[in-house]
Protein backbone atom coordinates (compact mmCIF):
# COMPACT_ATOMS: atom_id res chain seq x y z
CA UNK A 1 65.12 72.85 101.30
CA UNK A 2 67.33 69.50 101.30
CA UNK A 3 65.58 66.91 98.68
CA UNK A 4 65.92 63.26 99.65
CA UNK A 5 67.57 60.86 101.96
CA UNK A 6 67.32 61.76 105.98
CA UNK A 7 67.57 64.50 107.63
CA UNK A 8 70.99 64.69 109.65
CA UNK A 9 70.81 64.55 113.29
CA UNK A 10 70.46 67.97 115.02
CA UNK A 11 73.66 68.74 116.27
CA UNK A 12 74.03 70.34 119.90
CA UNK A 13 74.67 74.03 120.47
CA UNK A 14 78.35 75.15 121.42
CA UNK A 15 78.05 78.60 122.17
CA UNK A 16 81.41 80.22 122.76
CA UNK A 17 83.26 79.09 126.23
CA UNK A 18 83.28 82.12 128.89
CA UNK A 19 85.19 85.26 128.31
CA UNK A 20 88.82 84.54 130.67
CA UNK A 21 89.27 87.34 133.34
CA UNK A 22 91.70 90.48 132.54
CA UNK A 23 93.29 90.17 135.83
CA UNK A 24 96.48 89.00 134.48
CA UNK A 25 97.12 91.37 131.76
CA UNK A 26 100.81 92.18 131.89
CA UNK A 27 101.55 96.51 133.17
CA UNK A 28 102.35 99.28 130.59
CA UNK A 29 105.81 99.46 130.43
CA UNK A 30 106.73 99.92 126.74
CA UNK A 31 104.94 102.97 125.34
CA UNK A 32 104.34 103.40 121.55
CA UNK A 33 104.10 107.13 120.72
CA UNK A 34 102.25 108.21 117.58
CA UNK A 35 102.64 111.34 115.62
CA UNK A 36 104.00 113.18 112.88
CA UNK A 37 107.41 114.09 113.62
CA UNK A 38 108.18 117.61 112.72
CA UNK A 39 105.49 119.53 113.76
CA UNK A 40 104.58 117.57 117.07
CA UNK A 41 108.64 117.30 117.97
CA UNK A 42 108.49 119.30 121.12
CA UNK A 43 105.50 117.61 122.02
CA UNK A 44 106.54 114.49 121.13
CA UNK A 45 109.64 114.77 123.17
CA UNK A 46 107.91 116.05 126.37
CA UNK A 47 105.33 113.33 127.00
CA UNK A 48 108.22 111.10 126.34
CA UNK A 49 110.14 112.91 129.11
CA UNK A 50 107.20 112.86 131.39
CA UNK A 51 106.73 109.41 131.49
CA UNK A 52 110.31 108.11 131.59
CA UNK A 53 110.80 110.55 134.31
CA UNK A 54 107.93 109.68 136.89
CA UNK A 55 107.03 106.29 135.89
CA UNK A 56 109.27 103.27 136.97
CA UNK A 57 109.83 101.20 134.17
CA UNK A 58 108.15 102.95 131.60
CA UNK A 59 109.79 103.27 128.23
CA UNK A 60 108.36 105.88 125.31
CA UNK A 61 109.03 104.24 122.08
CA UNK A 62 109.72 107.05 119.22
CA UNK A 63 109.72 105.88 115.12
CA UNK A 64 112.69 108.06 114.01
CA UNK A 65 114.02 105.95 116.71
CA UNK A 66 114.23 102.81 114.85
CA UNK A 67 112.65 103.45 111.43
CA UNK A 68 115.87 104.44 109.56
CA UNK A 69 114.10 104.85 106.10
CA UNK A 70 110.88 105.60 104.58
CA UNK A 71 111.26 101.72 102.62
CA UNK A 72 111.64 100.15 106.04
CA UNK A 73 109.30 102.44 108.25
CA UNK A 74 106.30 100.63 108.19
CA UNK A 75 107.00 97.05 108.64
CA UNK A 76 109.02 98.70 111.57
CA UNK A 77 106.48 100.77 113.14
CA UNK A 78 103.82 97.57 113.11
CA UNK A 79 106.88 95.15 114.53
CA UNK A 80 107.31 97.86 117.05
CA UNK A 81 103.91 98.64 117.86
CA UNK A 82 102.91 95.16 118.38
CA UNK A 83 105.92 94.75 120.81
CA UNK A 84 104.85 97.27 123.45
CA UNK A 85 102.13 97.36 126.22
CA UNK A 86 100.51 100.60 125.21
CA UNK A 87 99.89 102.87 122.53
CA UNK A 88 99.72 107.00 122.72
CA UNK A 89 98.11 108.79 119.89
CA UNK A 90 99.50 112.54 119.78
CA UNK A 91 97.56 114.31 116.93
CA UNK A 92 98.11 117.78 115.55
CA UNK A 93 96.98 119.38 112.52
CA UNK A 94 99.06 117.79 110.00
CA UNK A 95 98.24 114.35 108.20
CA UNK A 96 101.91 113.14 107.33
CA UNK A 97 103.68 110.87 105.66
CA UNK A 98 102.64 108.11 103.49
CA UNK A 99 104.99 105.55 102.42
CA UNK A 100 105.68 104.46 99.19
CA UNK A 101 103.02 101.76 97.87
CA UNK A 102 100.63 103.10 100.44
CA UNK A 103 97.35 105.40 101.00
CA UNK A 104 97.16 105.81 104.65
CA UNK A 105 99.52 107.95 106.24
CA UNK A 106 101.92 105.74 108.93
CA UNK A 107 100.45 107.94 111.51
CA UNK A 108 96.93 106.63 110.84
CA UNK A 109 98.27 103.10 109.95
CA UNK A 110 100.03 103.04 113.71
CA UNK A 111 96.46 103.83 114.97
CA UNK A 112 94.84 101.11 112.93
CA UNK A 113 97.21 98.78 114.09
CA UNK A 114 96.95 99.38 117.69
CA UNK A 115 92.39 98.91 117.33
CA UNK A 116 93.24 95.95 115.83
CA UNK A 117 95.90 94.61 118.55
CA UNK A 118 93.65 95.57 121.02
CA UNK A 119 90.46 94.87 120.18
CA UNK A 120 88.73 95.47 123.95
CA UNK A 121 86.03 97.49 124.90
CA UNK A 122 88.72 99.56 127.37
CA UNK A 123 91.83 98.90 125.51
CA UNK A 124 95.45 100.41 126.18
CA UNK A 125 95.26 103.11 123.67
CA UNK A 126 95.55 106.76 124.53
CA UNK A 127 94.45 109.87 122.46
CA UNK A 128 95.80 112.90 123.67
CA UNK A 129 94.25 116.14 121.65
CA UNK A 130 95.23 120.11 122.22
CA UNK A 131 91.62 122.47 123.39
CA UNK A 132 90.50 124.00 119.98
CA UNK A 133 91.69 127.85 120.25
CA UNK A 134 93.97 126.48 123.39
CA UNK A 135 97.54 127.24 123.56
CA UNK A 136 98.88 124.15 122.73
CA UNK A 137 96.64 124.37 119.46
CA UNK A 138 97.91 127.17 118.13
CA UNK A 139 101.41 126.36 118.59
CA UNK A 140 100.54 122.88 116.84
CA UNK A 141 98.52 124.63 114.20
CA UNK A 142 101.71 127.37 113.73
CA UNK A 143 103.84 123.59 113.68
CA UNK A 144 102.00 122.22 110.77
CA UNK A 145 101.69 125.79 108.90
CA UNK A 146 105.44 125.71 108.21
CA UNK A 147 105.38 122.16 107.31
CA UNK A 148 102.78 123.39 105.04
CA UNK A 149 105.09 125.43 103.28
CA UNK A 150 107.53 122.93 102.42
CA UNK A 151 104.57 120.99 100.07
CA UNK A 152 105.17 121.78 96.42
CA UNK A 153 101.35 122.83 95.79
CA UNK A 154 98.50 124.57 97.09
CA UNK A 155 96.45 121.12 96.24
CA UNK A 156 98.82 119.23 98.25
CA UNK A 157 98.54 121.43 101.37
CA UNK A 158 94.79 121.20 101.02
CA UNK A 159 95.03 117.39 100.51
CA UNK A 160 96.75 117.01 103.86
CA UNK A 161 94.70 119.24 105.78
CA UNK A 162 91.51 117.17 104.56
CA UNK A 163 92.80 113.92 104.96
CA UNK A 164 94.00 115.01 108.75
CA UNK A 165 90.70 115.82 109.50
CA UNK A 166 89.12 113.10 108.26
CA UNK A 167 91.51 110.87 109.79
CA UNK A 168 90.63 112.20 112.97
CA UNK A 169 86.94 112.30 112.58
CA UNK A 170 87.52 108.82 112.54
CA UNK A 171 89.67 108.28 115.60
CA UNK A 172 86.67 110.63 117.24
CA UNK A 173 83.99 107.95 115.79
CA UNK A 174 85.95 104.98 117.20
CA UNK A 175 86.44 106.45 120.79
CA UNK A 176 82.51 107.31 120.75
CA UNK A 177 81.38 103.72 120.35
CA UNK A 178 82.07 102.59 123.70
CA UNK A 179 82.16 105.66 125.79
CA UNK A 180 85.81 105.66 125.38
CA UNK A 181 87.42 109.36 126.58
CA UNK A 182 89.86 111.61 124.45
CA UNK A 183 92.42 113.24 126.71
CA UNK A 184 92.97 116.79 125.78
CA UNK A 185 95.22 119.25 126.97
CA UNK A 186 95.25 123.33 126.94
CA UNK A 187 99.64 123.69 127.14
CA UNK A 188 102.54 121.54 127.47
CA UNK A 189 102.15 120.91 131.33
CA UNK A 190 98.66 119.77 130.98
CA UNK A 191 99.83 117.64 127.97
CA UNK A 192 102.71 116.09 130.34
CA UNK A 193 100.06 115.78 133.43
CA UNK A 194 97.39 113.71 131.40
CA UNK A 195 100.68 111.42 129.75
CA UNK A 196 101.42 110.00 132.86
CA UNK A 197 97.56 110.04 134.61
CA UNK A 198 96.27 107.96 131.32
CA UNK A 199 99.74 105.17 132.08
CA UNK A 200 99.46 105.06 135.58
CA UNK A 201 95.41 105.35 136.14
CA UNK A 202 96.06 102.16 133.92
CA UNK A 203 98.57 100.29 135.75
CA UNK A 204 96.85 101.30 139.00
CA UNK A 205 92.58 100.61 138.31
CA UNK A 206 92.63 98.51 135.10
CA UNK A 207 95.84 96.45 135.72
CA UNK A 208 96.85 96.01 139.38
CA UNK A 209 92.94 96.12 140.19
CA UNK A 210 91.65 95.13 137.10
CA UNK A 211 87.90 93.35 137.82
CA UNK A 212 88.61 92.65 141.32
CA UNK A 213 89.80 96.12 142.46
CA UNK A 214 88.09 98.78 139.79
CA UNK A 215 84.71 97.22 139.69
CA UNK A 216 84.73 95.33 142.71
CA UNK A 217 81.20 96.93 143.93
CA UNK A 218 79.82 95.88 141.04
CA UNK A 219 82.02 93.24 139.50
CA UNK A 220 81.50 94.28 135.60
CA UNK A 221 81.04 91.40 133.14
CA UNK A 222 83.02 91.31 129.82
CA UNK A 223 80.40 92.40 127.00
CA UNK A 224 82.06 88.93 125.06
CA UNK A 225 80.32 86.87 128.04
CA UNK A 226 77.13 88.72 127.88
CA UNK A 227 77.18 88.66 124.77
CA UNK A 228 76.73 84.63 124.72
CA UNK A 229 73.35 85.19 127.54
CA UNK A 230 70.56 83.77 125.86
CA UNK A 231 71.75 83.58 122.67
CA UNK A 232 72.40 79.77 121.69
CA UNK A 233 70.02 79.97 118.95
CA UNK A 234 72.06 82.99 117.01
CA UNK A 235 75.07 80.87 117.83
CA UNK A 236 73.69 77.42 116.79
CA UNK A 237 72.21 78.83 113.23
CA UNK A 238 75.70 80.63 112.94
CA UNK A 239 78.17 77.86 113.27
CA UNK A 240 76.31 75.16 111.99
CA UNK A 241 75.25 77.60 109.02
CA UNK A 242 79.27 77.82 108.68
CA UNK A 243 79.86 74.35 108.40
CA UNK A 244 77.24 73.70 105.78
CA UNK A 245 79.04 76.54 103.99
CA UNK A 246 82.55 75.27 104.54
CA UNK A 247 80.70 71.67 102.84
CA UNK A 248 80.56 73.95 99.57
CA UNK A 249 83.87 74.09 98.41
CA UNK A 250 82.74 76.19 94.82
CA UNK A 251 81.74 78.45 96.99
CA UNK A 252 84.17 81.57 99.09
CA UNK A 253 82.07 84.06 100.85
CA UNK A 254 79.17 84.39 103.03
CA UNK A 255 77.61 87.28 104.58
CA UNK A 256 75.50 86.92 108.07
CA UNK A 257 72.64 89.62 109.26
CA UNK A 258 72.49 89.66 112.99
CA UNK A 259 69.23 91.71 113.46
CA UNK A 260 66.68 92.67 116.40
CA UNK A 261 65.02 95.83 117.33
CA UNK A 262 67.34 98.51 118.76
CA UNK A 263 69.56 98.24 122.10
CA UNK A 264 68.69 94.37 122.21
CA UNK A 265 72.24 93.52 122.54
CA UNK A 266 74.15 93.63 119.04
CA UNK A 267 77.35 94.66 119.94
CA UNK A 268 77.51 92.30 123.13
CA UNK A 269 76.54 89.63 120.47
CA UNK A 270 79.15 90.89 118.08
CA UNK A 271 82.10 91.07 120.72
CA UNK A 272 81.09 87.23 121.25
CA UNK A 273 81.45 86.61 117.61
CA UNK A 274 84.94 87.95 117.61
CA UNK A 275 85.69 86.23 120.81
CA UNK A 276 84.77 82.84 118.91
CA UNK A 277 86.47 82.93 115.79
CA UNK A 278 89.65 85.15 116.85
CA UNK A 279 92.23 82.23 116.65
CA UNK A 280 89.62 79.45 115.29
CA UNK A 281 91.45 77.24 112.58
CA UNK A 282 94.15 80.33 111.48
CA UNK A 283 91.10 82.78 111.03
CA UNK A 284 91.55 86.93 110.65
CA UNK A 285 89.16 88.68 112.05
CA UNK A 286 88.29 92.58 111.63
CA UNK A 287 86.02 94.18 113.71
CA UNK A 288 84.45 97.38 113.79
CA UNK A 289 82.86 100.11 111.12
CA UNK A 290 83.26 101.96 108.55
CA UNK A 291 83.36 106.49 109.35
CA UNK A 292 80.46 106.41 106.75
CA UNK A 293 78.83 102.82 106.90
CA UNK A 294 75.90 103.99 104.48
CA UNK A 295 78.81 103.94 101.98
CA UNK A 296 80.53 101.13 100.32
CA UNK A 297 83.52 103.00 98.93
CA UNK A 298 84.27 104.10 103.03
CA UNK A 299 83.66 100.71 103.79
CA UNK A 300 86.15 99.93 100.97
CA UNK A 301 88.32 101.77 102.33
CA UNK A 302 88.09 100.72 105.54
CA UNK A 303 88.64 97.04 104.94
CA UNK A 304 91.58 97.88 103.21
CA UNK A 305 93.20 99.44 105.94
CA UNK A 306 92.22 96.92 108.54
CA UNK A 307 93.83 94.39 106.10
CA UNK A 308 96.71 96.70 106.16
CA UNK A 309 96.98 96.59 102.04
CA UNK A 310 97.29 99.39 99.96
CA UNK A 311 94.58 100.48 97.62
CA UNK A 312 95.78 102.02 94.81
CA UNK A 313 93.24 103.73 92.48
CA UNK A 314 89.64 104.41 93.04
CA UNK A 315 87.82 102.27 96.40
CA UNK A 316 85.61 100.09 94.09
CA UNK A 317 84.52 96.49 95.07
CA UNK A 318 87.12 94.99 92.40
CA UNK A 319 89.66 95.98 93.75
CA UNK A 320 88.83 95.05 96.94
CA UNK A 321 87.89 91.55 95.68
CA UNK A 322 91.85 91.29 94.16
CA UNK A 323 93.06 92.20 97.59
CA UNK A 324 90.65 89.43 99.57
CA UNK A 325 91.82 86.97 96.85
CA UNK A 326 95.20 87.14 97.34
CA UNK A 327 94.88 86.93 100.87
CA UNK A 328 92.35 84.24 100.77
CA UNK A 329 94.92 82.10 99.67
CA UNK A 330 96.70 82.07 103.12
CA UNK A 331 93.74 82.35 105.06
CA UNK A 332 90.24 82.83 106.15
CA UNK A 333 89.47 86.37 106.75
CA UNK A 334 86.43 86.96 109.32
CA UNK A 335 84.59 90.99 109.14
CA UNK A 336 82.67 91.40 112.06
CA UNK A 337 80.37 94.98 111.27
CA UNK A 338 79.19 96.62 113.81
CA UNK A 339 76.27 98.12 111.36
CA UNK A 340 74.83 98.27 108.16
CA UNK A 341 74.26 102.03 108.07
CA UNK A 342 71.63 104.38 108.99
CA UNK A 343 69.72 104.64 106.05
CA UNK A 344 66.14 103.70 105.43
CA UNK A 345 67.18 101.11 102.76
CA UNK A 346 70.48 100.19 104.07
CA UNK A 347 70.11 96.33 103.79
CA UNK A 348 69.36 96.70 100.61
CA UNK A 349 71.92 99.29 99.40
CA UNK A 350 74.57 97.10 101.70
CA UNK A 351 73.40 93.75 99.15
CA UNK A 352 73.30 95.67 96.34
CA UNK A 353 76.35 98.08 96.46
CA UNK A 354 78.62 96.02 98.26
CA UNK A 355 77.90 92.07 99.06
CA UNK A 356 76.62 90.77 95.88
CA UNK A 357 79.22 92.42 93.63
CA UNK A 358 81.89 91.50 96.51
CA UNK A 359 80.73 87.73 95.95
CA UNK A 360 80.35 87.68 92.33
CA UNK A 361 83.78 89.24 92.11
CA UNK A 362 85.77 86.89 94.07
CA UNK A 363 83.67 84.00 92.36
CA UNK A 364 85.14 85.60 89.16
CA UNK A 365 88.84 85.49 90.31
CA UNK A 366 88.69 81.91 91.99
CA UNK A 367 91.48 82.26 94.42
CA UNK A 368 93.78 79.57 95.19
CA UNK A 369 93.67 77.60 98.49
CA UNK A 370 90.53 76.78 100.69
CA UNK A 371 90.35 80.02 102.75
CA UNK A 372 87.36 81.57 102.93
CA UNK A 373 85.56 85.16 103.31
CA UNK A 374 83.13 85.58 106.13
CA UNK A 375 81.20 88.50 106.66
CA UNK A 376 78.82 89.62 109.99
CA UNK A 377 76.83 92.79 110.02
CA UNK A 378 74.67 94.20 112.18
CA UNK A 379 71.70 95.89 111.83
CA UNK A 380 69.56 97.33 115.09
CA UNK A 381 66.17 97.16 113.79
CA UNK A 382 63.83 94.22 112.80
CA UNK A 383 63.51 93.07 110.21
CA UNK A 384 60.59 94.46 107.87
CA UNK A 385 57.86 91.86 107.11
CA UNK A 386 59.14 91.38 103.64
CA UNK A 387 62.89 91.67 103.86
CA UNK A 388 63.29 91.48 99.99
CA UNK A 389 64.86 88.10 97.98
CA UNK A 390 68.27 89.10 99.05
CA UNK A 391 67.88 87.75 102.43
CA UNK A 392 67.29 84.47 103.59
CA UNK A 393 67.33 82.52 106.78
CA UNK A 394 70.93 80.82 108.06
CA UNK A 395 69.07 77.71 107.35
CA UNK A 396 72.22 75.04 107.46
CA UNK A 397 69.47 72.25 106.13
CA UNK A 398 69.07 74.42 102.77
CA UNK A 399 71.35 73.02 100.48
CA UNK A 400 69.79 75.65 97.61
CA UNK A 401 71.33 78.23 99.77
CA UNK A 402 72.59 81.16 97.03
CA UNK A 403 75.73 82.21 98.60
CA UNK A 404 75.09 85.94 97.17
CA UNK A 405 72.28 86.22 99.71
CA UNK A 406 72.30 87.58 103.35
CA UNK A 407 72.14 85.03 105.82
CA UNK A 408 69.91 86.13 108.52
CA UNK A 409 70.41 84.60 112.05
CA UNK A 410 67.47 84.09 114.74
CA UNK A 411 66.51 87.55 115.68
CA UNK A 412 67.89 89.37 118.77
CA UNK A 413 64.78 88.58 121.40
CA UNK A 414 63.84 89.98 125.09
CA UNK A 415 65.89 88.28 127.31
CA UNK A 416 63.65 86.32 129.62
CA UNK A 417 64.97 84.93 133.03
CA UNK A 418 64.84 81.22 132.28
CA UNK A 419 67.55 82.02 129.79
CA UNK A 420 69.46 84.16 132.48
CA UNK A 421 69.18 81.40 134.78
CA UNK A 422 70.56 78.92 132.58
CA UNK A 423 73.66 80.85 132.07
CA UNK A 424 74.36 81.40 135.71
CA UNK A 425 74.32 77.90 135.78
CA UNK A 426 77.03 77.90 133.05
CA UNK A 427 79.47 79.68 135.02
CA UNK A 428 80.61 77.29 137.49
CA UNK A 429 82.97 77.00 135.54
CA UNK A 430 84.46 80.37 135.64
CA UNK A 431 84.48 79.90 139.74
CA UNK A 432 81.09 81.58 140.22
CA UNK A 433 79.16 79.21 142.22
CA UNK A 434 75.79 80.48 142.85
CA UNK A 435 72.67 78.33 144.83
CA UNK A 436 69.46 78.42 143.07
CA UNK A 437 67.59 81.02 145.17
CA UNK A 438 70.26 83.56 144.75
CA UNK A 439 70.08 82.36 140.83
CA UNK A 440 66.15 83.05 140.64
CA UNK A 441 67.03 86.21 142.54
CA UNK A 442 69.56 87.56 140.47
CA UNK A 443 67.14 86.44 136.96
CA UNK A 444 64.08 87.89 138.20
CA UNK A 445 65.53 91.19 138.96
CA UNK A 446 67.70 91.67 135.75
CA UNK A 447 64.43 90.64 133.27
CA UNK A 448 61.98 92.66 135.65
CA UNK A 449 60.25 94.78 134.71
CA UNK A 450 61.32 95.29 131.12
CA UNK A 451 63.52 92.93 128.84
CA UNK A 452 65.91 94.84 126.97
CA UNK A 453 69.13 93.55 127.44
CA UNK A 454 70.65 97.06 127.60
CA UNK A 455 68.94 96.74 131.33
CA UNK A 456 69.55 93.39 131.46
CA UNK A 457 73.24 94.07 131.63
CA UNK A 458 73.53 96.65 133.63
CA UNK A 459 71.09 94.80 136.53
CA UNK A 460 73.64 91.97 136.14
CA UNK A 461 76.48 94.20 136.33
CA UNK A 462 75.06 95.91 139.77
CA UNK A 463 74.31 92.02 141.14
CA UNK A 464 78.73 91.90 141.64
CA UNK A 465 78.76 88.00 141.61
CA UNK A 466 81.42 88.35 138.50
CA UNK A 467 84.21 89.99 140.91
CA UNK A 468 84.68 86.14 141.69
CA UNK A 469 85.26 84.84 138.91
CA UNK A 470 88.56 83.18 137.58
């Protein structure tokens, strides 16, 4: 604890500012289409002919369109990418290209991208897959067979098969976190029928609607907002716990542990982290998971590619280190994990295989500027009654705080309706104007008769008052 002197004044809580409503959101218009381009070609060409043929204004985006070269492609995919409304993810059987200097295919490097750009719980990006044993499968699976042929090795076919299946266990992992849907298709018309219903059920309910029209009944509330109910403590020990560390300039990486017993609100809490620092003082952030989060080489990996840097050689924590540190000297890079992994030890396998070498490697390599590396990771279980030296309390007072150490934040608590009143109170200022009785109303049912926020959240959702906010 702090030796000496006073102790500083308490400063107030600024939990992040409410979530701004999606009504404004511009329509999809400019389409980026994904997928490897010899074996999906008739595919490819069809969904683009779909949706420039029944949908006014719409424009399909192709890479062999603009990408002239394989030294070019991908800082002309990303530019492109990040220019459109939309992105379309058209996967077959084959993994494809990778670029020189790189060890993601472009295919799975356009995907990344587009998470990343749209970092929403229902975001603009569309994964159409053929029915296993389905027509369109087998003609896609025939497709990437004679591709197949063209590889100089048995090892190399095999190599692409894996990786393609890997790649989209992981796109199948990222649409299950949030009850997001995978659009497949059994032929071609299907596949041009479900093109233009994923664009225009857009445009039409998210868009046009958005949370005045879709979920008027109900009037749905942005998991960043309810993420913030209830929760200035977490907030409080988090930011001010950042400024003490920002106060130690030796120092270039923390780690915080948001905790709490299971479905008590951790990723509402973590979409309200990455609501708060995306665009605070020049700050990257990365959210989401690795495919295997009980491993730190897939985490490794993972990072990398969100990072969008090429890891060449074996996924170990120095190389990731070199990577952060070169980075680090433009700026601060923010990791927002949405857990620590499912096995019985995983905090301490997460400290001991990945965080404390991570730290003590970028300590060793000192890298220029004043950027710094800030880690959050979740884990949906209380802590155990002895957590083990390698986690501490986010105590911003401790100025013995070892850097190398988890920070853990205020636990994740039963939401109580005092706390649910207070932040309908808060949201005058989003143009919800509610009287006190309807206020007591609205906190009594959401916290009655249980507390878990999961219930919590939905009550709220059912109560509709958000459908009038700004």
């Amino acid at each position: 604890m702090q030796t000496g002197g006073t102790r500083p004044a308490q400063r107030p809580p600024h939990p992040p500012e409410p979530m701004p409503r999606a009504a404004d959101l511009p329509k999809i218009e400019r389409i980026f289409l994904s997928a490897t381009a010899t074996d999906c070609l008739a595919y490819r060409e069809a969904v683009k002919a779909a949706v420039e043929g029944n949908l006014r204004a719409a424009k399909i985006f192709l890479q062999e369109k603009w990408a002239l070269n394989a030294e070019t492609a991908v800082k002309a995919c990303k530019d492109r990418l990040l220019d459109c409304d939309a992105y379309v993810g058209l996967f077959g059987h084959r993994y494809g290209h990778i670029a020189p200097g790189q060890t993601i295919s472009i295919t799975e490097q356009e995907f990344r991208w587009a998470v990343e750009h749209w970092p929403h719980l229902t975001p603009p990006i569309f994964i159409l897959r053929a029915k296993p044993g389905s027509e369109a499968d087998t003609f896609l699976r025939a497709q990437a067979e004679q591709c197949w042929h063209t590889l100089p090795t048995p090892e190399a076919v095999e190599a692409d098969r894996s990786a393609q299946q890997r790649f989209v266990a992981a796109v199948t992992d990222w649409s299950a976190e949030e009850g997001r849907v995978l659009n497949f298709y059994a032929d071609l018309i299907e596949l041009r029928d479900k093109a233009q219903a994923c664009i225009n059920h857009w445009n039409l309910d998210l868009l046009e609607a958005a949370l005045d029209g879709r979920y008027q009944a109900t009037g749905e509330i942005p998991a960043a907002e309810l993420g913030r109910l209830g929760r200035k403590p977490q907030f409080t020990a988090f930011r001010d716990s950042l400024d003490t560390f920002r106060e130690r300039r030796d120092q270039r990486a923390v780690a915080f542990l948001v905790h709490g017993p299971e479905n008590h609100g951790q990723p509402q809490f973590m979409e309200a982290l990455a609501q708060w620092t995306t665009g605070k003082d020049g700050m990257e952030v990365f959210a989401g998971q690795a495919s295997e989060p009980d491993s730190a080489e897939s985490l490794i990996c993972w990072l990398c590619s969100r990072l969008n840097e090429p890891l060449l050689g074996e996924p170990t924590v120095d190389a990731l280190a070199r990577i952060l540190a070169k980075r680090l000297e433009r700026r601060t890079v923010v990791v927002l994990l949405h857990t620590v992994g499912r096995e019985a030890q995983r905090l301490a396998l997460f400290h001991q295989r990945f965080w404390q070498p991570l730290a003590d490697a970028l300590a060793a390599l000192k890298p220029g500027g004043r950027s710094r590396f800030i880690c959050v990771v979740a884990d949906h279980a209380p802590l155990p009654a002895a957590p083990g030296a390698f986690i501490r309390p986010a105590d911003p007072d401790d100025a013995d705080t070892d850097y190398r150490q988890l920070l853990a934040l205020p636990a994740l608590a039963p939401l109580s309706a005092r706390q649910v009143r207070s932040w309908l109170a808060d949201l005058e200022d989003a143009g919800i104007v509610l009287d006190d009785d309807r206020r007591d109303a609205i906190a009594e049912h959401a916290t009655t008769p249980d507390g878990l926020p999961p219930n919590v959240y939905y009550r709220l959702n059912l109560e509709g008052f958000w459908k009038h906010a700004r």
